[in-house]
Protein backbone atom coordinates (compact mmCIF):
# COMPACT_ATOMS: atom_id res chain seq x y z
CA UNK A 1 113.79 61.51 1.62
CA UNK A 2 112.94 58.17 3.40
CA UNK A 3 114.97 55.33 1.64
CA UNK A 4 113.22 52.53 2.01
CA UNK A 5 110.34 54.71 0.48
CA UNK A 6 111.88 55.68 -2.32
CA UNK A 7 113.44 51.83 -3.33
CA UNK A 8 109.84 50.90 -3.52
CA UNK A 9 108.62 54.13 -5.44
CA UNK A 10 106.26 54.96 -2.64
CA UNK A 11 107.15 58.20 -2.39
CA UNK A 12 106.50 61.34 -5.19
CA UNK A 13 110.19 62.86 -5.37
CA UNK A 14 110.20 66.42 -6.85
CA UNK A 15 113.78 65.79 -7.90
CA UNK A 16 115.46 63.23 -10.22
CA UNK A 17 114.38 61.72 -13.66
CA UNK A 18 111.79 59.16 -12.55
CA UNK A 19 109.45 58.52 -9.82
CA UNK A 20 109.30 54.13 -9.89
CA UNK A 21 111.19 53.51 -7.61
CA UNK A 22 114.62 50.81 -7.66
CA UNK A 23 112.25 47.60 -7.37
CA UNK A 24 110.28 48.87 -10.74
CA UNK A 25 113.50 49.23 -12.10
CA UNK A 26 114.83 46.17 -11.73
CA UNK A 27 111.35 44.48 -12.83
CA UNK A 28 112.35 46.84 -15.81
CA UNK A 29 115.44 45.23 -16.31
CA UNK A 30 114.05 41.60 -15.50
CA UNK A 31 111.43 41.86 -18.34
CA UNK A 32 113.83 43.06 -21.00
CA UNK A 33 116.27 40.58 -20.54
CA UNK A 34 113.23 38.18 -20.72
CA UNK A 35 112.25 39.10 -24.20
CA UNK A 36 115.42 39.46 -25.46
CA UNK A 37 116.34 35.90 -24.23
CA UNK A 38 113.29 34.34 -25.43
CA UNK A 39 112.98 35.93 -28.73
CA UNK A 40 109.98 38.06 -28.07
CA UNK A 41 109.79 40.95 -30.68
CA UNK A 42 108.86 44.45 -29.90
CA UNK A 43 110.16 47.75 -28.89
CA UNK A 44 109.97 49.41 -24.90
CA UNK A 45 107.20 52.03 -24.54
CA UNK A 46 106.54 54.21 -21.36
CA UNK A 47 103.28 56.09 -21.15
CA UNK A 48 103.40 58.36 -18.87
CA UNK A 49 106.75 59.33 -18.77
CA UNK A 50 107.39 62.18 -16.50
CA UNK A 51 110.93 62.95 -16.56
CA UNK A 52 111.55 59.80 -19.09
CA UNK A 53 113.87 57.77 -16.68
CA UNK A 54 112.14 54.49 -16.86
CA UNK A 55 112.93 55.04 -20.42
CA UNK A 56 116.84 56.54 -19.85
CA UNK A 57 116.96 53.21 -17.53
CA UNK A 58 115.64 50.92 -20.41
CA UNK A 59 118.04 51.71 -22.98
CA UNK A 60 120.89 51.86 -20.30
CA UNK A 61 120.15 48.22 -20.32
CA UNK A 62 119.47 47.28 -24.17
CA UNK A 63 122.91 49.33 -24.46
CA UNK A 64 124.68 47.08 -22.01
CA UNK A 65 123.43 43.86 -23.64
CA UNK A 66 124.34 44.62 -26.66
CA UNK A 67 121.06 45.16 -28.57
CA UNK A 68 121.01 47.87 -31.24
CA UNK A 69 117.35 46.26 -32.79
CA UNK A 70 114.94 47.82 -30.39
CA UNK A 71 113.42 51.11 -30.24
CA UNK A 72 112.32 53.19 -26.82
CA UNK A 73 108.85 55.14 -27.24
CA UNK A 74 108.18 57.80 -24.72
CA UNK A 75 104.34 58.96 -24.40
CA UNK A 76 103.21 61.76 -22.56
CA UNK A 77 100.58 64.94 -22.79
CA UNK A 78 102.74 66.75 -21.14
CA UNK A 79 99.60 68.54 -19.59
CA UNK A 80 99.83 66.33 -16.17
CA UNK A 81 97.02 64.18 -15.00
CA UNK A 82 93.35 64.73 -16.24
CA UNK A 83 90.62 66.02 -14.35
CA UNK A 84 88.18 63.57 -12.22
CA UNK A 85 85.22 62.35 -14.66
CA UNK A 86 83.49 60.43 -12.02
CA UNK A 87 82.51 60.78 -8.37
CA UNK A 88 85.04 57.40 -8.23
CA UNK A 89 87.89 59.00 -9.30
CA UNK A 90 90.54 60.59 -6.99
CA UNK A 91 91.70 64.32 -8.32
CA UNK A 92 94.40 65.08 -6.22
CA UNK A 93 96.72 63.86 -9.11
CA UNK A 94 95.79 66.62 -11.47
CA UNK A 95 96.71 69.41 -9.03
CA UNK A 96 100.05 68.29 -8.60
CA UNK A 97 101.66 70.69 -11.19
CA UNK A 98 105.29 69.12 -11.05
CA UNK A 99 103.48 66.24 -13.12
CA UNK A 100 103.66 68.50 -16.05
């Protein structure tokens, strides 16, 4: 494991509950103390969730500030990436079966 990689979620790390990185989580963190502190309404969702960490991290951080009003949504298929539909689109994604 490189790091400096991994604190920028540029690498794919078999192990561990999320891939985003530490600078994803922090813009995590930034953008729910945001809302919270000006009043925005809403719940956290992550799409996509993997292993769910981004999610874990989220309420880690409504927990610490306090706030019992919000709800965390994980989505996922739970079936990895889709195939390619177009000559565009890059498939290497959907053979990686520790996406599942």
């Amino acid at each position: 494991m490189d790091i400096n990689e991994r604190i920028k979620g540029l690498d794919w790390p078999i192990t561990g509950i999320t891939m985003i990185g530490q600078r994803r989580l922090i813009n995590i963190e930034w953008a729910i103390r945001f809302v919270i502190a000006n009043g925005v309404m809403g719940d956290f969702i992550e799409c996509g969730v993997w292993r769910g960490g981004s999610s874990v991290f989220a309420r880690a951080v409504l927990k610490a500030l306090n706030n019992s009003d919000r709800h965390v949504w994980l989505v996922d298929s739970f079936q990895g990436l889709p195939k390619a539909r177009t000559s565009n689109d890059d498939d290497n994604w959907s053979t990686m079966e520790y996406l599942k």
